[in-house]
N, C-alpha and C. Protein backbone atom coordinates (compact mmCIF):
# COMPACT_ATOMS: atom_id res chain seq x y z
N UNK A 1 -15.18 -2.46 17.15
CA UNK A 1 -16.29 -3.30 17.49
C UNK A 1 -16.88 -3.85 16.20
N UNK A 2 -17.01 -5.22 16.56
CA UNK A 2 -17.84 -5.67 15.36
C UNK A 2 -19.04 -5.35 14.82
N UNK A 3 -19.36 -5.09 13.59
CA UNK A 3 -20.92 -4.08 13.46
C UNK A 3 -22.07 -5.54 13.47
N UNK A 4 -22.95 -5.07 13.53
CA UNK A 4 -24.18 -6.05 13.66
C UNK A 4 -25.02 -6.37 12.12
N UNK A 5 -24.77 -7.19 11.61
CA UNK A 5 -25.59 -8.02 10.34
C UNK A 5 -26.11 -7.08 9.85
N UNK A 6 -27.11 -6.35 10.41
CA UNK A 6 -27.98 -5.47 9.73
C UNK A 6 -27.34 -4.23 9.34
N UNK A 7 -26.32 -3.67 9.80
CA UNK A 7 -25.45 -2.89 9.80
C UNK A 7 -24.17 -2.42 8.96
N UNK A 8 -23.93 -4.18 8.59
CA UNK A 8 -22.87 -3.84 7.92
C UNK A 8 -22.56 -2.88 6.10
N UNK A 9 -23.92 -2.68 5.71
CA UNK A 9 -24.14 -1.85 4.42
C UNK A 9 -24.27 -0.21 5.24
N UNK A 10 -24.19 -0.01 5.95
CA UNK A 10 -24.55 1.57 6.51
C UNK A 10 -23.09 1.79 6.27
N UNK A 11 -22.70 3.16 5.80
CA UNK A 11 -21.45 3.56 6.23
C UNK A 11 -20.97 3.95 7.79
N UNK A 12 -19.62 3.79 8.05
CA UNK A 12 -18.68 4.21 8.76
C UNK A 12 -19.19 5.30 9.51
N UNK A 13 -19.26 5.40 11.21
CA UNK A 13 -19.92 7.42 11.29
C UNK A 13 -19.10 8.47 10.75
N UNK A 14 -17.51 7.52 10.57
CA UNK A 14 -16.65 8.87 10.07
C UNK A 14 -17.63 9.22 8.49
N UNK A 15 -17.94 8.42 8.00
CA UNK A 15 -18.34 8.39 6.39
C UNK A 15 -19.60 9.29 6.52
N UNK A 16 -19.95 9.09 7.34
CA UNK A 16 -21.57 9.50 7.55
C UNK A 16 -21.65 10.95 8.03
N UNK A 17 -20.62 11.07 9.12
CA UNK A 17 -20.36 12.39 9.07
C UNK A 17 -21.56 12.32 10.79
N UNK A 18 -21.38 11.14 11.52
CA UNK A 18 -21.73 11.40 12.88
C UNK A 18 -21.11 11.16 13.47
N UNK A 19 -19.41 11.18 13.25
CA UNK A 19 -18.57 11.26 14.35
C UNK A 19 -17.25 11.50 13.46
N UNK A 20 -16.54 12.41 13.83
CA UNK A 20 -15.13 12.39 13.53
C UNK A 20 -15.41 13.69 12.35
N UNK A 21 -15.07 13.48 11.32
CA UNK A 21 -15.48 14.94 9.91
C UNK A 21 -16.59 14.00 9.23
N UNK A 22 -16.90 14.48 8.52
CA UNK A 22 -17.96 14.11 7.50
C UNK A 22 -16.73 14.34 6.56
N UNK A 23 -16.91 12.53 6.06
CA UNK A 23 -16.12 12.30 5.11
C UNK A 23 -16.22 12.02 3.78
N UNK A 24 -16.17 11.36 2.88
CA UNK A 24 -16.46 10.71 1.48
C UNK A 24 -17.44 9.95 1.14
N UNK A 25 -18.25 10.26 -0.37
CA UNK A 25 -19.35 9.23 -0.36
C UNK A 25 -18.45 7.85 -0.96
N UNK A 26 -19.23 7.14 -1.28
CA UNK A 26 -18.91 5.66 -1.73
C UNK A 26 -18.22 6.03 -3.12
N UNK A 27 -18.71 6.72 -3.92
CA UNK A 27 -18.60 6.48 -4.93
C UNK A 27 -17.50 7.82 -5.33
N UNK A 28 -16.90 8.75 -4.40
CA UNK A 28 -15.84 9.54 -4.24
C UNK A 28 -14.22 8.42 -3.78
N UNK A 29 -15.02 7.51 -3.32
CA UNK A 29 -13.32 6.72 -2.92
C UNK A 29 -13.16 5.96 -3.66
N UNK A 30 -14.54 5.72 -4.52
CA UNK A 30 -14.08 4.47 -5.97
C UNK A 30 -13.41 5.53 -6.36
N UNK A 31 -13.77 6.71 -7.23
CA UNK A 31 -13.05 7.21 -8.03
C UNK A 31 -11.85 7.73 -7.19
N UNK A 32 -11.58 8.11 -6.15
CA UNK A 32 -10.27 7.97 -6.14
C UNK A 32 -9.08 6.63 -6.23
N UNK A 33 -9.68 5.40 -6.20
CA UNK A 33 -8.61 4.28 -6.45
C UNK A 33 -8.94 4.04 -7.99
N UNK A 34 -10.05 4.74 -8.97
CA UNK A 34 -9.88 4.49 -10.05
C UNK A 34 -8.04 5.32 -10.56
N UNK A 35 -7.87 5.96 -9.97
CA UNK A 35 -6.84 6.90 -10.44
C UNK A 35 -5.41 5.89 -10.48
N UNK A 36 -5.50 5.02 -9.49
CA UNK A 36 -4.29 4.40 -9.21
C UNK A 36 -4.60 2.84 -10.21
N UNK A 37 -5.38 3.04 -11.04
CA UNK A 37 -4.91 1.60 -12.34
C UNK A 37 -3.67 1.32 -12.85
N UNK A 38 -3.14 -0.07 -12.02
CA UNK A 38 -1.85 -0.29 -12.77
C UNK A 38 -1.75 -1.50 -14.04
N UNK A 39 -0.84 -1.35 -14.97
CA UNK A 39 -0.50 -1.93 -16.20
C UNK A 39 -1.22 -3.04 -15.97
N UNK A 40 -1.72 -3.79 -16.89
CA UNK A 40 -2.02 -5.59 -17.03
C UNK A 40 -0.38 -6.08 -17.15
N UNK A 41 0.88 -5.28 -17.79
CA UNK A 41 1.97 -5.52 -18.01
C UNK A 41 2.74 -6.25 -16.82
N UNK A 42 2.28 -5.55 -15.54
CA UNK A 42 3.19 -5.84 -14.36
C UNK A 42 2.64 -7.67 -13.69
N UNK A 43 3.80 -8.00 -13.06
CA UNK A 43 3.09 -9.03 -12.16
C UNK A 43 1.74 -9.44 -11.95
N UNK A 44 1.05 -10.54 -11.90
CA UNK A 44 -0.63 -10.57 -11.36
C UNK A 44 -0.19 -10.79 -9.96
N UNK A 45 0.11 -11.21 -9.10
CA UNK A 45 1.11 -11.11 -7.54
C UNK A 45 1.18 -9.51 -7.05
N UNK A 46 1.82 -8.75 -8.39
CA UNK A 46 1.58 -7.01 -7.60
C UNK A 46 0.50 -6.86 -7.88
N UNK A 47 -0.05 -7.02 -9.13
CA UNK A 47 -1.56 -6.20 -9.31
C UNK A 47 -2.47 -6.45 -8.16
N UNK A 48 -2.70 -8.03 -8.00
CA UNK A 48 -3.77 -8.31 -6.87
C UNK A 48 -3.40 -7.97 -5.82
N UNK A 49 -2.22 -7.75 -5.33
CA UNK A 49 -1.76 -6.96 -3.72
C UNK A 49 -2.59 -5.30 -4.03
N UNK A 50 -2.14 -5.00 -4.93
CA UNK A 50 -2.03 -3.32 -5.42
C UNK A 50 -3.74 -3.51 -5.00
N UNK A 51 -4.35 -3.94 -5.93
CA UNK A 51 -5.99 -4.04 -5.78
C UNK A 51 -6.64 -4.70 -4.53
N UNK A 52 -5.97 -5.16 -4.07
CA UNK A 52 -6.61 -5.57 -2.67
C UNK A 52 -6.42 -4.26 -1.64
N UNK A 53 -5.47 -3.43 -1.62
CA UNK A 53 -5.26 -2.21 -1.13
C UNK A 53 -6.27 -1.31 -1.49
N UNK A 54 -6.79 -1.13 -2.80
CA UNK A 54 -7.68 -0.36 -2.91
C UNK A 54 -9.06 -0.93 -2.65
N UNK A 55 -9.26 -1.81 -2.53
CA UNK A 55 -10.40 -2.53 -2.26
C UNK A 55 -10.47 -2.35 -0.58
N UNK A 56 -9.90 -2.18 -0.34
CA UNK A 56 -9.73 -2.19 1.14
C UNK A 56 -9.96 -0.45 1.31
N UNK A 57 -9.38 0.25 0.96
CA UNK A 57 -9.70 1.78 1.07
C UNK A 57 -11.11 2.10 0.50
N UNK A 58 -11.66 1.29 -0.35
CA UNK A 58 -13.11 1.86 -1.23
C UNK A 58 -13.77 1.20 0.15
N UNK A 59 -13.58 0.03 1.03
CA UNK A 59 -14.75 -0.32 1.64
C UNK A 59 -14.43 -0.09 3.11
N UNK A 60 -13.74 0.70 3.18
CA UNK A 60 -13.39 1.88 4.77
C UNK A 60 -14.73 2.75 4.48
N UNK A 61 -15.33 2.65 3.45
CA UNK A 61 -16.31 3.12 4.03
C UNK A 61 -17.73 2.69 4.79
N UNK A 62 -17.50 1.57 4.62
CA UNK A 62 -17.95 0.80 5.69
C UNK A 62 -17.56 0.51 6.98
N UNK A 63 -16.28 0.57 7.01
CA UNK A 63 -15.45 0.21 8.67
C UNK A 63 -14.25 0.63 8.11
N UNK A 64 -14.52 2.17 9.06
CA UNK A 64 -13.35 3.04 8.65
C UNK A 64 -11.57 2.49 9.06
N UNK A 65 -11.62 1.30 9.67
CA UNK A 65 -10.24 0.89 10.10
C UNK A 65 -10.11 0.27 8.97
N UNK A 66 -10.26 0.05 8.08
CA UNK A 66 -9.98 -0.47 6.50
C UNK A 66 -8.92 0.45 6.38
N UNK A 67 -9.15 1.42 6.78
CA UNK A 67 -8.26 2.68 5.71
C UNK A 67 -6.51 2.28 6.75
N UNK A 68 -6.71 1.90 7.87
CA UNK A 68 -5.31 1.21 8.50
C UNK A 68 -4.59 0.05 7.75
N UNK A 69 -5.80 -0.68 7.26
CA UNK A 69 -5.46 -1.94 6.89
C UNK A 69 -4.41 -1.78 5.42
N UNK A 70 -5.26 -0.42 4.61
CA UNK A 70 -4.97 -0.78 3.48
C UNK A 70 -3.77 -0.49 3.37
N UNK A 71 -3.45 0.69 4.36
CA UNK A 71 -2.42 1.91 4.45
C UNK A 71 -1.05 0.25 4.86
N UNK A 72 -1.39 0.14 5.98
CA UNK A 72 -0.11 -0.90 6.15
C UNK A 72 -0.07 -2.19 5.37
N UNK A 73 -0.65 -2.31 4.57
CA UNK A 73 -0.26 -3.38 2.80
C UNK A 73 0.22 -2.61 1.66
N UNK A 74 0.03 -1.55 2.03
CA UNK A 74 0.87 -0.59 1.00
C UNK A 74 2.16 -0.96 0.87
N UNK A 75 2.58 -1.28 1.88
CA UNK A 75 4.19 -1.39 2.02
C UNK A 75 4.42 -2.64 1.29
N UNK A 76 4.22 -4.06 2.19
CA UNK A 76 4.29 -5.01 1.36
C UNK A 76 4.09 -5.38 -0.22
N UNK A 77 3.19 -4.73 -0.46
CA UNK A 77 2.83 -4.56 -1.95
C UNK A 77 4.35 -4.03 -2.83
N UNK A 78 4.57 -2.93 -2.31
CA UNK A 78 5.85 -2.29 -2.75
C UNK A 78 6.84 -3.33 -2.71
N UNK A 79 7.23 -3.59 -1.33
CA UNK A 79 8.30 -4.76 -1.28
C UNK A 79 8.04 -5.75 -2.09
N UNK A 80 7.35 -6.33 -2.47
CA UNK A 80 6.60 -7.50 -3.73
C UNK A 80 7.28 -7.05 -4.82
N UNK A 81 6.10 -5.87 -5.35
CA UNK A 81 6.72 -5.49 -6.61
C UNK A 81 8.51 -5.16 -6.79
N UNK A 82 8.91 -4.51 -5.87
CA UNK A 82 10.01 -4.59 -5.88
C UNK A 82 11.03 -5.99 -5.71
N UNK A 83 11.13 -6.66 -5.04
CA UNK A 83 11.75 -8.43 -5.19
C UNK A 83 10.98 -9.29 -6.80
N UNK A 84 9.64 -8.91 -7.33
CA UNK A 84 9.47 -9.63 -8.80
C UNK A 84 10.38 -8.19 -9.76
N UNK A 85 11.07 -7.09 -9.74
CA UNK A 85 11.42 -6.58 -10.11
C UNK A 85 13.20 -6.96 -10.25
N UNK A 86 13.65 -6.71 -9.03
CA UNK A 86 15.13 -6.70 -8.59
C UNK A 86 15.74 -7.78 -7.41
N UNK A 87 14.91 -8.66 -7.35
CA UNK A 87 14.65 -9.17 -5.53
C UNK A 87 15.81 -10.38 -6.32
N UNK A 88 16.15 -10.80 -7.92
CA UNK A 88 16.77 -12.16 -7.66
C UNK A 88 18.31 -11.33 -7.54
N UNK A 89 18.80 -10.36 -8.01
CA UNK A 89 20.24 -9.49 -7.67
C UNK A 89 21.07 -10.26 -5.83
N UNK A 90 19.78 -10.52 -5.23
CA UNK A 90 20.16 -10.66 -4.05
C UNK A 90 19.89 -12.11 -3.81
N UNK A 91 20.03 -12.76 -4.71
CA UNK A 91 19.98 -14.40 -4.65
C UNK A 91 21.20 -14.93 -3.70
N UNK A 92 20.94 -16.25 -3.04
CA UNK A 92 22.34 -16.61 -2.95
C UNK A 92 23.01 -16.31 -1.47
N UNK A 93 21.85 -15.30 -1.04
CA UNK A 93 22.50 -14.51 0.13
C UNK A 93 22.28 -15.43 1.19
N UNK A 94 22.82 -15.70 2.45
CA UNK A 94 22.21 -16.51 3.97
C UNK A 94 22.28 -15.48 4.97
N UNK A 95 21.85 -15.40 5.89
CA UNK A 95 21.81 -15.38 7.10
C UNK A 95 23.33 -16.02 7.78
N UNK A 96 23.58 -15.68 8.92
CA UNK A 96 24.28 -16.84 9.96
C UNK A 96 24.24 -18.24 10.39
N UNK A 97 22.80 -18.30 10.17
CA UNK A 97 22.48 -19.50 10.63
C UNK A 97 22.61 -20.41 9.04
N UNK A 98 23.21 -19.96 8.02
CA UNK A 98 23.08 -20.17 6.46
C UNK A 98 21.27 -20.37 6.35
N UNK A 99 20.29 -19.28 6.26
CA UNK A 99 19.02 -19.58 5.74
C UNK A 99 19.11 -18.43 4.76
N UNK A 100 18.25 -18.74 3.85
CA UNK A 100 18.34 -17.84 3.03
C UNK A 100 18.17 -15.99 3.51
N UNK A 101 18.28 -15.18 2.97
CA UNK A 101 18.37 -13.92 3.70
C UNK A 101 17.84 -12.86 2.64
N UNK A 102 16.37 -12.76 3.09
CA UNK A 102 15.83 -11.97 1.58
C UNK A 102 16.38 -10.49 1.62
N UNK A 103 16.37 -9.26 1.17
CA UNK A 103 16.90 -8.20 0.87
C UNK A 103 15.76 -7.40 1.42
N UNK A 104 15.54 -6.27 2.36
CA UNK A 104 14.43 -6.12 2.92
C UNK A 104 14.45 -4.49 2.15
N UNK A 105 13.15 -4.06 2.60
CA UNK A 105 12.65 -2.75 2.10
C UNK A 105 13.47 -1.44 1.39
N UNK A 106 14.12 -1.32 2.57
CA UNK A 106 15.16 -0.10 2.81
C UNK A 106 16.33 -0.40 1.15
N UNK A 107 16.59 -2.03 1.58
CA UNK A 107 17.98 -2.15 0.97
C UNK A 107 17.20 -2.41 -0.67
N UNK A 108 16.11 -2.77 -0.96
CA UNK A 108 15.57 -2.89 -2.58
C UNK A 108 15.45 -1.49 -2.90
N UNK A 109 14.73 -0.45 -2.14
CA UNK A 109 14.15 0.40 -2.60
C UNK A 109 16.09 1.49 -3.18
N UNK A 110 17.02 1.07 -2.10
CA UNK A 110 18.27 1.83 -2.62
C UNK A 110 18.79 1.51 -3.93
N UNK A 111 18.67 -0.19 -3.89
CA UNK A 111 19.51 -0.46 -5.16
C UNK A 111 18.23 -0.31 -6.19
N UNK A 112 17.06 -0.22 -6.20
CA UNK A 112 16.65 0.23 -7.55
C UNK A 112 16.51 1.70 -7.92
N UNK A 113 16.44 2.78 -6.89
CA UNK A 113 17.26 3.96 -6.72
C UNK A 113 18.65 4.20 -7.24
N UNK A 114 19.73 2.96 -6.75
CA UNK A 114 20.99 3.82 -7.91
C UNK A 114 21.36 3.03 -9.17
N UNK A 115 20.19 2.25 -9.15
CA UNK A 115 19.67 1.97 -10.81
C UNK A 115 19.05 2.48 -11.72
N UNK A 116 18.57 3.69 -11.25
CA UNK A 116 17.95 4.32 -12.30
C UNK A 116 16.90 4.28 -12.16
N UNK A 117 16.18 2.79 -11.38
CA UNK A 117 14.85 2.02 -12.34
C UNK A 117 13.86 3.08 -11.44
N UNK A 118 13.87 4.19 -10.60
CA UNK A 118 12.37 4.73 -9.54
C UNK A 118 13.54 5.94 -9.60
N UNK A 119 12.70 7.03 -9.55
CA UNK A 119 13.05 8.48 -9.22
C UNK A 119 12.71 9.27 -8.67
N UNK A 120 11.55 8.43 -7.39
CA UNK A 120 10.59 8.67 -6.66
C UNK A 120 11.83 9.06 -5.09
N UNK A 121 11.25 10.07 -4.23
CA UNK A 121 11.90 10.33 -2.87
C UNK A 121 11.24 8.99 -1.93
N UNK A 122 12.63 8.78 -1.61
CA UNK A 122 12.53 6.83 -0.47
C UNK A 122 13.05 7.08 0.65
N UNK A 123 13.24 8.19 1.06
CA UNK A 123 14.31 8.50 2.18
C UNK A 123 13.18 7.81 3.38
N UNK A 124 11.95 8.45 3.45
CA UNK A 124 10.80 8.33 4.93
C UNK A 124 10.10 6.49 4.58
N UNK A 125 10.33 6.72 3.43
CA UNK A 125 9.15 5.05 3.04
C UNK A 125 9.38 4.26 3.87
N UNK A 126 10.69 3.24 4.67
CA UNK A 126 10.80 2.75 5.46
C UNK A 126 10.32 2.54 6.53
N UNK A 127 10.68 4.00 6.92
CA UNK A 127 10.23 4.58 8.44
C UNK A 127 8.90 4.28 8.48
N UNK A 128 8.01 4.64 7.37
CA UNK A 128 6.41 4.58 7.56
C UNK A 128 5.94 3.10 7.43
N UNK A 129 6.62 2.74 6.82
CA UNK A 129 6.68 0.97 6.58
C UNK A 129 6.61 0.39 8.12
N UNK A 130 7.48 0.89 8.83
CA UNK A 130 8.00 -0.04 10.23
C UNK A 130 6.91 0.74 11.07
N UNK A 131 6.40 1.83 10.96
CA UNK A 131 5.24 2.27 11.67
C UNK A 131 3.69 1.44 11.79
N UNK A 132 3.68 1.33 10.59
CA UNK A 132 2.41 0.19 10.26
C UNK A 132 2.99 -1.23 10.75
N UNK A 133 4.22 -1.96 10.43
CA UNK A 133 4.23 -3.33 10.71
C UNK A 133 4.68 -3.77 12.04
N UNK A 134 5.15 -2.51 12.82
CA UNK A 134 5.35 -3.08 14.45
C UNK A 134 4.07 -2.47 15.02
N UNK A 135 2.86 -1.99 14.46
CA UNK A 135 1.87 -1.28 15.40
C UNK A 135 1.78 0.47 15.06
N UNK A 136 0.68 0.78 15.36
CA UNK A 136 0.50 2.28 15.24
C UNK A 136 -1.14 2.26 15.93
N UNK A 137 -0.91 3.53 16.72
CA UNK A 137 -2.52 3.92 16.90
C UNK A 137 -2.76 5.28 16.14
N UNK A 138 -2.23 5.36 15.05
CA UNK A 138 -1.96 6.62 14.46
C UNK A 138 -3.75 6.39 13.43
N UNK A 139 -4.08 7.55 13.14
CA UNK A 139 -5.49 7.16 12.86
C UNK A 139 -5.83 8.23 11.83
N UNK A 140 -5.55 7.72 10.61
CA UNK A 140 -5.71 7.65 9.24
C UNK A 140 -7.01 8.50 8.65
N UNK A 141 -6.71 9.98 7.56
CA UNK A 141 -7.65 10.15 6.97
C UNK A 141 -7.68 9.70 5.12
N UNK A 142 -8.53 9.72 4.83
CA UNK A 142 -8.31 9.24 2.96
C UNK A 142 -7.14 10.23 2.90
N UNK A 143 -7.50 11.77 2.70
CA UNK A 143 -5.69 12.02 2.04
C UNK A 143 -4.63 11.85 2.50
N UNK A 144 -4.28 11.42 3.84
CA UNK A 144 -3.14 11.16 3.79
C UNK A 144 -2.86 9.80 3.42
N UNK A 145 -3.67 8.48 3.45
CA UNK A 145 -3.32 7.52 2.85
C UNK A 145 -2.94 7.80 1.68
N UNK A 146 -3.81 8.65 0.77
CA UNK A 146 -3.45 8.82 -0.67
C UNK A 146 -2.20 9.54 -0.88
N UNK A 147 -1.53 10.33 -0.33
CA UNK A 147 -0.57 10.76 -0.38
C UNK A 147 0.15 9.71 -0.22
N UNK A 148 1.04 8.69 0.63
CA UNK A 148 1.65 7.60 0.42
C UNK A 148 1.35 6.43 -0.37
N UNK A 149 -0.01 6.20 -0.94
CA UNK A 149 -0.38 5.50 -1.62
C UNK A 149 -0.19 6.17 -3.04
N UNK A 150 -0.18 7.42 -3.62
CA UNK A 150 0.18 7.65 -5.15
C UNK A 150 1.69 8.01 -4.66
N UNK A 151 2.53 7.45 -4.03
CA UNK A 151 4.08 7.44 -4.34
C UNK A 151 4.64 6.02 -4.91
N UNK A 152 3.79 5.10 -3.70
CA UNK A 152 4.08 3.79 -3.40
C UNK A 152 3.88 3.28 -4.78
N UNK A 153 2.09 4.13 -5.55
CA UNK A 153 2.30 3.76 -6.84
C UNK A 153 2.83 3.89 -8.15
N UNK A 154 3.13 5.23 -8.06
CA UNK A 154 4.06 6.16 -9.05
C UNK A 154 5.59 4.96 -8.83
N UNK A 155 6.15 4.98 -7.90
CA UNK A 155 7.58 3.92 -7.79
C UNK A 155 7.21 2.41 -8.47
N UNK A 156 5.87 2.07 -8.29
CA UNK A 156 5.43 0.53 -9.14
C UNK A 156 5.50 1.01 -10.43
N UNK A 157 4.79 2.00 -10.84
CA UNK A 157 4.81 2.06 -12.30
C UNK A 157 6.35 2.52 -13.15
N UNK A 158 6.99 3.38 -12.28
CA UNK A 158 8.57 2.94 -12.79
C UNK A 158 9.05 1.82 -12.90
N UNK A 159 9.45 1.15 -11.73
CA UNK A 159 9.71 -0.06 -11.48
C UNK A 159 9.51 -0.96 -12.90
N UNK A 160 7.97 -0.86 -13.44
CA UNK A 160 6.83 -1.63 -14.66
C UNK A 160 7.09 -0.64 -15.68
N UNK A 161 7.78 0.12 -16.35
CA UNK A 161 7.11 1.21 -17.22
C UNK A 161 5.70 0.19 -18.54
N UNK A 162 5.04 0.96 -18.65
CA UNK A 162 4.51 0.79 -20.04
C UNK A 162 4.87 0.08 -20.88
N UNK A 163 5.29 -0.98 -21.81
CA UNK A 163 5.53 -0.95 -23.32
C UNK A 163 5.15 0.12 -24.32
């Protein structure tokens, strides 16, 4: 439900802790997406996906379905960084109909897996990927987003190492 004007600065009841657990203050979910700062080195295309994800989890505490939102851009973000990483290898490719035929999740995350370039476990990422983008009423607390969200980011920062 849409909250009402006056409303929209109150936290979430999950946040507030009048319905569901008493959850996180405001300034407990900044510092948890302070943790996930990635390189100035990488893409501005991943960074601003990457940061729009956390921007989206810091202000679930306002409208706790943020934390759905952010959780299923997680993925895309990944797939991003991954195609500005490895995505031109698969140039060239068509479809049947000859349209171009981009290289989807499953198949980037393998070949930069037996490249060396991520040493991160990819076996479930998919699966959770196609959970969020065909639908889910599955209903999200901060740690478990964060648990798929510091993999999704640990695999970007391989992907990017440092200079």
């Amino acid at each position: 439900m849409l909250k009402k004007l006056p409303e929209l600065n109150l936290p979430d009841p999950y946040f507030s802790g009048t319905a569901g657990f008493v959850g996180s203050t405001l300034e407990e979910l900044h510092a948890d997406m302070c943790a996930f700062e990635l390189s100035v080195a990488l893409p501005e295309s991943v960074r601003r996906s990457h940061d729009a994800i956390r921007h989206a989890y810091i202000y679930a505490y306002f409208s706790y379905d943020l934390l759905t939102t952010a959780a299923s851009q997680t993925f895309p973000c990944l797939e991003l960084a991954l195609r500005e990483r490895i995505g031109h290898q698969f140039a060239g490719r068509v479809d049947k109909k000859g349209r171009p035929r981009l290289a989807m999740l499953d198949e980037l995350l393998k070949s930069a897996k037996e490249q060396n370039l991520i040493s991160s476990e990819i076996e479930y990422l998919s699966k959770m990927r196609n959970m969020f983008a065909h639908g889910s009423d599955a209903v999200l607390n901060p740690p478990m987003f964060l648990t798929t969200f510091e993999i999704v980011t640990n695999i970007i920062r391989e992907l990017y190492p440092s200079p």
